[in-house]
N, C-alpha and C. Protein backbone atom coordinates (compact mmCIF):
# COMPACT_ATOMS: atom_id res chain seq x y z
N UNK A 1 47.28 118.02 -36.86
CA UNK A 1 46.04 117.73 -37.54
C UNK A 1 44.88 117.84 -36.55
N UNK A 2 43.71 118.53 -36.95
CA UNK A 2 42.65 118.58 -36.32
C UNK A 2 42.03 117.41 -35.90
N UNK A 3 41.07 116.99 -34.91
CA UNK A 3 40.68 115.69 -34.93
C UNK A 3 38.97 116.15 -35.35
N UNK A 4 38.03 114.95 -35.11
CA UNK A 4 36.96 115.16 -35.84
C UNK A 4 35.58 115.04 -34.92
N UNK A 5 35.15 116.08 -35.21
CA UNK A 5 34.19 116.32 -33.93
C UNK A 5 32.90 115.68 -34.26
N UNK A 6 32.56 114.81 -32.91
CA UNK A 6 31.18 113.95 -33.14
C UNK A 6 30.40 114.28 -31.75
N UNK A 7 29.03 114.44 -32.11
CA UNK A 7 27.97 114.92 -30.96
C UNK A 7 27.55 113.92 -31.09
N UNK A 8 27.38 113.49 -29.60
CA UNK A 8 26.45 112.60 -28.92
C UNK A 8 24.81 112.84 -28.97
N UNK A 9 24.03 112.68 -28.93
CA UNK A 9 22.54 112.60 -28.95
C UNK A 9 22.31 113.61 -27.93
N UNK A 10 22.98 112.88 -26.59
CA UNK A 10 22.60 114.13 -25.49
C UNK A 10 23.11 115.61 -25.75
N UNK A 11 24.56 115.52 -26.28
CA UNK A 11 25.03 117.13 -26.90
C UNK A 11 24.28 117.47 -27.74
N UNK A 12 23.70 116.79 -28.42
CA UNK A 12 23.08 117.61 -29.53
C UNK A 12 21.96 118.16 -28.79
N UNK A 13 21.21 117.55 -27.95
CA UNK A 13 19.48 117.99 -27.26
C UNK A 13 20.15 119.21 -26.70
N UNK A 14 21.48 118.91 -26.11
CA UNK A 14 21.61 120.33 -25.00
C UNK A 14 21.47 121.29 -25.64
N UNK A 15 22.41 120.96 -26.79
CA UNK A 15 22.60 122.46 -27.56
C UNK A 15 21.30 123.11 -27.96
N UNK A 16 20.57 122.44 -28.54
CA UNK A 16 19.44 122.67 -29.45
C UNK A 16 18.33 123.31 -28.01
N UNK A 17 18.41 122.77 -26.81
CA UNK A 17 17.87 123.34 -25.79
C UNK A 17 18.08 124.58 -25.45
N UNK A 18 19.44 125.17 -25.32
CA UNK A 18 20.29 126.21 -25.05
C UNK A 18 20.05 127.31 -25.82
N UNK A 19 19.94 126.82 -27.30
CA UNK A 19 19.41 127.90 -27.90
C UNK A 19 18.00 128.23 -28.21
N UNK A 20 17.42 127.41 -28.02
CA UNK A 20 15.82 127.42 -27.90
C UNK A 20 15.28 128.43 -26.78
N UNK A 21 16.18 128.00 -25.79
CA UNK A 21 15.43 128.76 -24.37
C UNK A 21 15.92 130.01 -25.02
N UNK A 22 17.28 130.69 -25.45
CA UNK A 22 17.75 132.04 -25.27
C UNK A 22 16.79 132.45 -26.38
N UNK A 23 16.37 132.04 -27.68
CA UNK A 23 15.37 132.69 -28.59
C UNK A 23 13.61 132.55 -28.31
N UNK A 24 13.63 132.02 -27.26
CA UNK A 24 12.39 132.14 -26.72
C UNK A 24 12.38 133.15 -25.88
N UNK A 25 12.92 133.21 -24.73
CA UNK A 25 13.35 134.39 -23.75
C UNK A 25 13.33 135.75 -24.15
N UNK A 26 14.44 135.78 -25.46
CA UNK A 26 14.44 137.20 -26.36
C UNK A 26 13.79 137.37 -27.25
N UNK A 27 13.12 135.95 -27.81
CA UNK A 27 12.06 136.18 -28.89
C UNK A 27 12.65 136.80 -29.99
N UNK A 28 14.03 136.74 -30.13
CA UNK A 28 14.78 136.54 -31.46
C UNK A 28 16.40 135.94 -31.57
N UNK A 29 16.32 135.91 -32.61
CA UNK A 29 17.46 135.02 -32.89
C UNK A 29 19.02 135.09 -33.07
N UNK A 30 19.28 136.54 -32.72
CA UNK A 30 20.94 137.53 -32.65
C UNK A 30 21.02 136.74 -31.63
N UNK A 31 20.87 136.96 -30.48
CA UNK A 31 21.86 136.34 -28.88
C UNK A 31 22.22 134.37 -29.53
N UNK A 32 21.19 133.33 -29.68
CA UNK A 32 21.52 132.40 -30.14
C UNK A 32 22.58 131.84 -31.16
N UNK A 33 22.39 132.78 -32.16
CA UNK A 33 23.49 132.78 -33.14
C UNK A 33 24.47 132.98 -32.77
N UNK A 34 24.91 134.08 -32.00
CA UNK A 34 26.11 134.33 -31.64
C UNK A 34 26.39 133.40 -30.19
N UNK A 35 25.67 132.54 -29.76
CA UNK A 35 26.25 131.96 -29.12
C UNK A 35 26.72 130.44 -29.31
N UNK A 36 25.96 130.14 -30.55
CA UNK A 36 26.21 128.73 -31.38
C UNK A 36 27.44 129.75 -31.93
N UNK A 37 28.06 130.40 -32.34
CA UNK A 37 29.26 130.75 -32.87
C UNK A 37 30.26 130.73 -31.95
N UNK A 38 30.21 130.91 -30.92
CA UNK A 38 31.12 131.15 -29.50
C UNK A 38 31.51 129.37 -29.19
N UNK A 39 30.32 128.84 -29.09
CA UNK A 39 30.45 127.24 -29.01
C UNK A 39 31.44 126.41 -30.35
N UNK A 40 30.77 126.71 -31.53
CA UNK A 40 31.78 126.36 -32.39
C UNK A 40 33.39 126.63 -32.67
N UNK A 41 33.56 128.18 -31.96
CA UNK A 41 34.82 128.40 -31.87
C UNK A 41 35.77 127.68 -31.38
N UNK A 42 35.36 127.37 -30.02
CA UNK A 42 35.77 126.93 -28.55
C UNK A 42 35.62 125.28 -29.18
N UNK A 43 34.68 124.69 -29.75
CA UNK A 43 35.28 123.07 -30.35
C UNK A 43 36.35 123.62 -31.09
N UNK A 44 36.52 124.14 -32.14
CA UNK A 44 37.02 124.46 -33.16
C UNK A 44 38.67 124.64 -32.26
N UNK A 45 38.85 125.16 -31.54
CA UNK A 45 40.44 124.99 -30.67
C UNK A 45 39.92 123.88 -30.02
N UNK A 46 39.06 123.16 -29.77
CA UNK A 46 39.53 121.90 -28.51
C UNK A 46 40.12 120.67 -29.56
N UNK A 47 39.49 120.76 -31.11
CA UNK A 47 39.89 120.14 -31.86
C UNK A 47 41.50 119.79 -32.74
N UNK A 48 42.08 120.83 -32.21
CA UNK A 48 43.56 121.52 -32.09
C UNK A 48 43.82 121.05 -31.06
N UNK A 49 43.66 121.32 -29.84
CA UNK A 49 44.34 121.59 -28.90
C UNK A 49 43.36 120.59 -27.80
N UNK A 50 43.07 119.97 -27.54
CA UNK A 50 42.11 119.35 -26.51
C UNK A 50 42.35 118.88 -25.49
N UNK A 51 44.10 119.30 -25.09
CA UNK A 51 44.71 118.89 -23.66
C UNK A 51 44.14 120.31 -23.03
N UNK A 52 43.31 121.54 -23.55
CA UNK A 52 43.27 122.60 -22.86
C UNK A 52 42.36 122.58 -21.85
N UNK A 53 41.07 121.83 -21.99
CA UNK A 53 40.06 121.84 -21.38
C UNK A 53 40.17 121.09 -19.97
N UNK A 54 39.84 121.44 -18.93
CA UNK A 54 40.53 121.09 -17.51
C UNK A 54 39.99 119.70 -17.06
N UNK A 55 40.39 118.95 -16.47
CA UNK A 55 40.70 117.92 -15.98
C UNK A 55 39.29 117.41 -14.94
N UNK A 56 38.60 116.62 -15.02
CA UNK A 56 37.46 116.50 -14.15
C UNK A 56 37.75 115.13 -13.15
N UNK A 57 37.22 114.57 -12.11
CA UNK A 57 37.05 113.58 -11.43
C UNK A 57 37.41 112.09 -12.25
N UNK A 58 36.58 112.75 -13.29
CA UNK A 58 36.97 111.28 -14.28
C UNK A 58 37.58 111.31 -15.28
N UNK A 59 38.59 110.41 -15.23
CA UNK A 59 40.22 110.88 -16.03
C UNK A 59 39.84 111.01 -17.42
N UNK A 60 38.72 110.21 -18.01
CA UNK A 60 38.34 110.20 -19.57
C UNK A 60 37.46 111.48 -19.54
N UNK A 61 37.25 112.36 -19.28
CA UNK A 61 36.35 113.31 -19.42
C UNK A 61 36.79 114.63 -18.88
N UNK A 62 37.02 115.50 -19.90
CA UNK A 62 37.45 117.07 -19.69
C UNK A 62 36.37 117.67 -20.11
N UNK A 63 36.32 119.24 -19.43
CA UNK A 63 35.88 120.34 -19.94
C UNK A 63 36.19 121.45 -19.98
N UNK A 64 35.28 122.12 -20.41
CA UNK A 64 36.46 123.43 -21.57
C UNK A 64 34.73 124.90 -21.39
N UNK A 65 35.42 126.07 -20.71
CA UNK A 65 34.28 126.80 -20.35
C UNK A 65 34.32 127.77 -21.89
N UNK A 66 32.86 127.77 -22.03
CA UNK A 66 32.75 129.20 -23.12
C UNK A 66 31.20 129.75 -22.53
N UNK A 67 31.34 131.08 -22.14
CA UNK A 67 30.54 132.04 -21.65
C UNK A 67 30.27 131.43 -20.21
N UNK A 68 29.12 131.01 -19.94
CA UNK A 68 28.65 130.48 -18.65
C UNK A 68 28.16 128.40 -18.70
N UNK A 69 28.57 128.22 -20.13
CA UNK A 69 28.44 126.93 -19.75
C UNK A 69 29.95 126.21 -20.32
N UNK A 70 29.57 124.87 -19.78
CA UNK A 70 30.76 123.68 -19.40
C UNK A 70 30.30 122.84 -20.53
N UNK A 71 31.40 122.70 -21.81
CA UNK A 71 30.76 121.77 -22.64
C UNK A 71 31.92 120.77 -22.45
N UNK A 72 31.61 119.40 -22.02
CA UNK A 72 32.18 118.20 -21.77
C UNK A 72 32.49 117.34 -22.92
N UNK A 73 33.73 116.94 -22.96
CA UNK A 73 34.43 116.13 -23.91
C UNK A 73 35.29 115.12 -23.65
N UNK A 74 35.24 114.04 -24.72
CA UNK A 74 36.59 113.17 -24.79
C UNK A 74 37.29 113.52 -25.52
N UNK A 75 38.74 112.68 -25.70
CA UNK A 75 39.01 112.72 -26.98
C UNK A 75 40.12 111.56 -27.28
N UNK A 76 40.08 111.00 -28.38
CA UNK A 76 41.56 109.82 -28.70
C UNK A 76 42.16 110.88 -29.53
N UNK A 77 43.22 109.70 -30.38
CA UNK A 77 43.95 110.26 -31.55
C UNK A 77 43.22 110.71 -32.50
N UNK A 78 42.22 110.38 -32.81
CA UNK A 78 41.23 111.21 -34.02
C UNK A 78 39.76 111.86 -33.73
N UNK A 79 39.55 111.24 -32.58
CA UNK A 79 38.05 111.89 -32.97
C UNK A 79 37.96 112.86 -30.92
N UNK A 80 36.56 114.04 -31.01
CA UNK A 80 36.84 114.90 -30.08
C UNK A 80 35.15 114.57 -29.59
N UNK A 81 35.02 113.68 -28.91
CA UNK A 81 33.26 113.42 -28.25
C UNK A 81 33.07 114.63 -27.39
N UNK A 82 31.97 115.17 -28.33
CA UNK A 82 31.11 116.29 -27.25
C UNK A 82 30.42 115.55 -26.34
N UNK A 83 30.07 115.30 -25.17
CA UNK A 83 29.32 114.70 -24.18
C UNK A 83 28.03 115.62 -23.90
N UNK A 84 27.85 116.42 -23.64
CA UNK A 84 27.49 117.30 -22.85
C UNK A 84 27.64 119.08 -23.22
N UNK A 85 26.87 119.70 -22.90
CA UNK A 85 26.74 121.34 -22.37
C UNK A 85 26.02 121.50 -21.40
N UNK A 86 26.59 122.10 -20.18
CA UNK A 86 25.89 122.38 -19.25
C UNK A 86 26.24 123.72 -18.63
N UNK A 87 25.21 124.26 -18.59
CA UNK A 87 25.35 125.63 -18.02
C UNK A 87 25.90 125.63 -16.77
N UNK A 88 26.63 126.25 -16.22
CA UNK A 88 27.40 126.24 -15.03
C UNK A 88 27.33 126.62 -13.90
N UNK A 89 26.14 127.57 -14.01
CA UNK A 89 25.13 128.14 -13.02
C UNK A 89 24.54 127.48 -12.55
N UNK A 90 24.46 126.06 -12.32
CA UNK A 90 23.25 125.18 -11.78
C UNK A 90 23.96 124.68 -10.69
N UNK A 91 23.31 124.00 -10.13
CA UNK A 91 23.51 123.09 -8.78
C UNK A 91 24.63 122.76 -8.94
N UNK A 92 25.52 122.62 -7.96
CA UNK A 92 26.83 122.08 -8.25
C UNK A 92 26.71 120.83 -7.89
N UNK A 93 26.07 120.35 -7.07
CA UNK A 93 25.57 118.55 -6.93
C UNK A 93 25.50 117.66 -8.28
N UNK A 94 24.44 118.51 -9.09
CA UNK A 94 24.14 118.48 -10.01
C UNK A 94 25.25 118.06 -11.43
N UNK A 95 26.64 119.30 -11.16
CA UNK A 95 27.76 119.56 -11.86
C UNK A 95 28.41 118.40 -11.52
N UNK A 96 28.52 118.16 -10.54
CA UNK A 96 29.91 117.37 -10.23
C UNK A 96 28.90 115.50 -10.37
N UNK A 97 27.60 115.20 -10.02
CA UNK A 97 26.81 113.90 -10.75
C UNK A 97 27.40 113.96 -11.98
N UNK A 98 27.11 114.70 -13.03
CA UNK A 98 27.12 114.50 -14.63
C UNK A 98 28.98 114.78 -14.52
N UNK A 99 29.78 114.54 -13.93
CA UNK A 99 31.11 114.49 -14.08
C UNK A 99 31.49 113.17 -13.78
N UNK A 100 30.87 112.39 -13.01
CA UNK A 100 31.28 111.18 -12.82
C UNK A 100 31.04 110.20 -13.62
């Protein structure tokens, strides 16, 4: 059974950031779409499968790569907490703070 995916406040800003910048940048809206589709996929198996996403510093918190960012999760027996998207290209200081 699938479990049930809930965004945090901060996942939700990221996302909504992520695609904001790429349809501002390109000044249209193909690259965004298809990358909110790439993101939904990639929950869409962590929700299946959510031992896949690799193992971080802190034992309650995995992540799981799609394209160039790190979207961070929990998960129990039913439900799959998005934490986070973070592009992966950034500071790794940066990466490994928001892991702890």
């Amino acid at each position: 059974m699938a479990l049930r995916v809930i965004w945090t406040k901060n996942s939700q800003e990221h996302l909504e950031s992520i695609l904001s910048y790429w349809e501002q940048r390109n000044r249209s809206k193909t690259y965004p779409k298809k990358l909110y589709k790439l993101f939904q996929n990639g929950i869409n198996v962590l929700t299946r499968y959510p031992e896949t996403g690799s193992k971080t510093s802190n034992l309650q918190l995995r992540k799981k790569s799609i394209k160039e960012y790190f979207v961070y999760y929990s998960f129990d027996e039913i439900n799959l907490i998005v934490l986070g998207i973070v592009d992966m290209r950034r500071n790794p200081k940066f990466l490994k703070k928001f892991e702890e």
